[in-house]
Protein backbone atom coordinates (compact mmCIF):
# COMPACT_ATOMS: atom_id res chain seq x y z
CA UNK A 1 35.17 -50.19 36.09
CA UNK A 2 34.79 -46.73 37.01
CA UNK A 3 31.21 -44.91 36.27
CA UNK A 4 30.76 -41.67 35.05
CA UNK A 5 28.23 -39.18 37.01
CA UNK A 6 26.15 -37.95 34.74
CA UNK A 7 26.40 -34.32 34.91
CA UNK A 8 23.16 -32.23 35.86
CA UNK A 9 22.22 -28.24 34.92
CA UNK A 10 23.47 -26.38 32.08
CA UNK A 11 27.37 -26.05 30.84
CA UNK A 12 28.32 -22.68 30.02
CA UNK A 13 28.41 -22.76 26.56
CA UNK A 14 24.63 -23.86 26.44
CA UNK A 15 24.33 -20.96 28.58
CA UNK A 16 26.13 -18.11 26.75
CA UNK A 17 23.80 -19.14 23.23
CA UNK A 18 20.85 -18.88 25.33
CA UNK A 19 21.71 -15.36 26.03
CA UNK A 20 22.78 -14.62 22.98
CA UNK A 21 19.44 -15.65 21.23
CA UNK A 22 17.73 -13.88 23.83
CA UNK A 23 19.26 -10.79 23.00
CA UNK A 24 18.66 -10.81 19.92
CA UNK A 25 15.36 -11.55 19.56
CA UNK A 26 14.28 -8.65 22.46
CA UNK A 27 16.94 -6.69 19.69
CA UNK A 28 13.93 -7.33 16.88
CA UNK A 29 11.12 -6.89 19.15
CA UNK A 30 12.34 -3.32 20.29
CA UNK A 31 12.75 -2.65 16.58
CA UNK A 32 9.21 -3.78 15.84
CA UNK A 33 7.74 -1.96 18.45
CA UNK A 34 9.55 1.40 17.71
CA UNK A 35 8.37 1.24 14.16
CA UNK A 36 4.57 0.84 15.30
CA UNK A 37 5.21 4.10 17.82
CA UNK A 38 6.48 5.95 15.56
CA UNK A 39 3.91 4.64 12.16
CA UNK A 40 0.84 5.46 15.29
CA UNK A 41 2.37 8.60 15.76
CA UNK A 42 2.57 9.83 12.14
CA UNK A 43 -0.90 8.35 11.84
CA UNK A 44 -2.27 10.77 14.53
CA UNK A 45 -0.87 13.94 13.22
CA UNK A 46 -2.38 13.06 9.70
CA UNK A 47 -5.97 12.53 12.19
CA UNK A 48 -5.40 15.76 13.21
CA UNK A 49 -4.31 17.45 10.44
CA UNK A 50 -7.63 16.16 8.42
CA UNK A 51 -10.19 16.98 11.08
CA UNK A 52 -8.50 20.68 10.96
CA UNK A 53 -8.37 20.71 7.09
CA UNK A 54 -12.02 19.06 7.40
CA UNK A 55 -13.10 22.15 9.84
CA UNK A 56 -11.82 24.84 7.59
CA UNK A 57 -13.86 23.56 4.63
CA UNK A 58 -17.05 23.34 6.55
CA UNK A 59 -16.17 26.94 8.00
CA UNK A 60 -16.78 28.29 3.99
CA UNK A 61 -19.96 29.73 3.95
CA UNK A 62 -20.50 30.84 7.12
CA UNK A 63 -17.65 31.59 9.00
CA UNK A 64 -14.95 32.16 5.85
CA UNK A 65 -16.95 33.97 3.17
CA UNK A 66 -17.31 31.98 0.00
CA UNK A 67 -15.71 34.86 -2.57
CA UNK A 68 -12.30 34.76 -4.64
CA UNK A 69 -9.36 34.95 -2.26
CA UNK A 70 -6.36 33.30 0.50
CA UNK A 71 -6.40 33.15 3.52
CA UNK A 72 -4.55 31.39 6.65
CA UNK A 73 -4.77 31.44 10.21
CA UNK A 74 -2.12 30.89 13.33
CA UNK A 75 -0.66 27.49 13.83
CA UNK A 76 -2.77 25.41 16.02
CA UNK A 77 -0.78 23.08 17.60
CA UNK A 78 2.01 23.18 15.23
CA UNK A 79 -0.81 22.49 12.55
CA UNK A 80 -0.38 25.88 9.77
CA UNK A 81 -3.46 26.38 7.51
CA UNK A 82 -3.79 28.20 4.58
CA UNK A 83 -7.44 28.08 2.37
CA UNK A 84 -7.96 29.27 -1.64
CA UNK A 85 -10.67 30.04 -2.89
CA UNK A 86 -10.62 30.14 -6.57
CA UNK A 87 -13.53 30.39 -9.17
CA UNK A 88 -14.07 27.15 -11.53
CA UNK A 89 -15.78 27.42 -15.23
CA UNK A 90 -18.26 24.53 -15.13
CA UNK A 91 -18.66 23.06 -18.72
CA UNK A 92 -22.13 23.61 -20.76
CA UNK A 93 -23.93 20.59 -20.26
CA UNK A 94 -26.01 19.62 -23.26
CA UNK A 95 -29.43 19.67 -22.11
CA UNK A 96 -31.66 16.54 -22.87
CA UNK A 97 -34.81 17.24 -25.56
CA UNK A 98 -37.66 17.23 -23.80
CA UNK A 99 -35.84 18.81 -20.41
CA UNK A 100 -36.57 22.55 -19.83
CA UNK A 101 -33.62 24.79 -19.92
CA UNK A 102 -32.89 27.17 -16.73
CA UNK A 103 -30.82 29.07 -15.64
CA UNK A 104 -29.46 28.70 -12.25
CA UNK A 105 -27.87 31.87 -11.40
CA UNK A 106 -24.87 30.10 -9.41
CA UNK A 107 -21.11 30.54 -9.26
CA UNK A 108 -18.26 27.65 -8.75
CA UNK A 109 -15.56 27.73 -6.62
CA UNK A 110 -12.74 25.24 -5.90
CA UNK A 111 -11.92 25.81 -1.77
CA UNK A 112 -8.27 24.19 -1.29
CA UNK A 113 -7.29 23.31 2.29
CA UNK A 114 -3.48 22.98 2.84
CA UNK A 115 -2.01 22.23 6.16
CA UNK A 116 1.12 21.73 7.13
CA UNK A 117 3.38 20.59 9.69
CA UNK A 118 6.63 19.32 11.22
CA UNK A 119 7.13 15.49 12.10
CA UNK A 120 10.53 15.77 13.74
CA UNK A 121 13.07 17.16 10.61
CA UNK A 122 10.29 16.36 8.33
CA UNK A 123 7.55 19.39 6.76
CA UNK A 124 4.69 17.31 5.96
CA UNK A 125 1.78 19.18 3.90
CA UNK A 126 -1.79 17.53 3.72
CA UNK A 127 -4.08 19.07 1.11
CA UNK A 128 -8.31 18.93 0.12
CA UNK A 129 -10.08 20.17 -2.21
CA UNK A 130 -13.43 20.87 -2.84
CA UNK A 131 -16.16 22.53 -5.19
CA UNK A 132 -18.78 24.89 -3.57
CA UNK A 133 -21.82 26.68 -5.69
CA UNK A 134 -22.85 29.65 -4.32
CA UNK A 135 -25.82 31.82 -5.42
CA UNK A 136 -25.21 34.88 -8.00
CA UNK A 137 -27.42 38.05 -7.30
């Protein structure tokens, strides 16, 4: 009666599939992690792209005159800006009885912020809009 030896480590097959499902699962997690790079980096420029639109709106007013008109300014870091300033009718509010009526000699303007940008082969355009009062002499 002869005995077998029982064989020890892996046979080559065994082997080969470990590799293989190795390879592809580092395949998916490569893929995974470019799609968050890339989803952060889009998420940044929109960051930056709102604090600039943000900054041009708070610039109305003081900085950028609050009167009819365009204007736009040099690309900041690839970032292109470009603010209207338009006037807005506001509606005649029915006043309440019993509420004096007033007149507030104010004007209404809608301040649009566009910016706009290149991710890669992309143009992306971010835009705000506001409404600003300012006093009528």
């Amino acid at each position: 009666m002869t005995r077998r030896r029982r064989q020890r480590g892996f046979s080559l097959l065994e082997v080969l599939v470990a590799f293989a499902i190795l390879a592809v699962s580092l395949g998916v997690l490569l893929q995974i992690f470019s799609r968050v790079t890339t989803s952060t980096m889009t998420t940044a420029q929109y960051s930056r792209a709102v604090a600039l639109a943000e900054s041009r709106l708070a610039a109305v007013g003081s900085a950028i005159p609050l009167k009819e008109g365009t204007s736009s300014g040099d690309p900041e870091d690839g970032f292109a800006w470009e603010l209207a300033i338009v006037p807005f009718a506001l509606s005649a509010t029915p006043v309440p009885e019993g509420f004096a009526v007033g007149v507030m000699p104010v004007a209404a303007y809608r301040v649009t912020v566009i910016v706009l940008w290149r991710d890669g082969a992309r143009a992306r355009r971010l835009a705000l809009s506001t409404l600003r009062l300012a006093q009528v002499d």
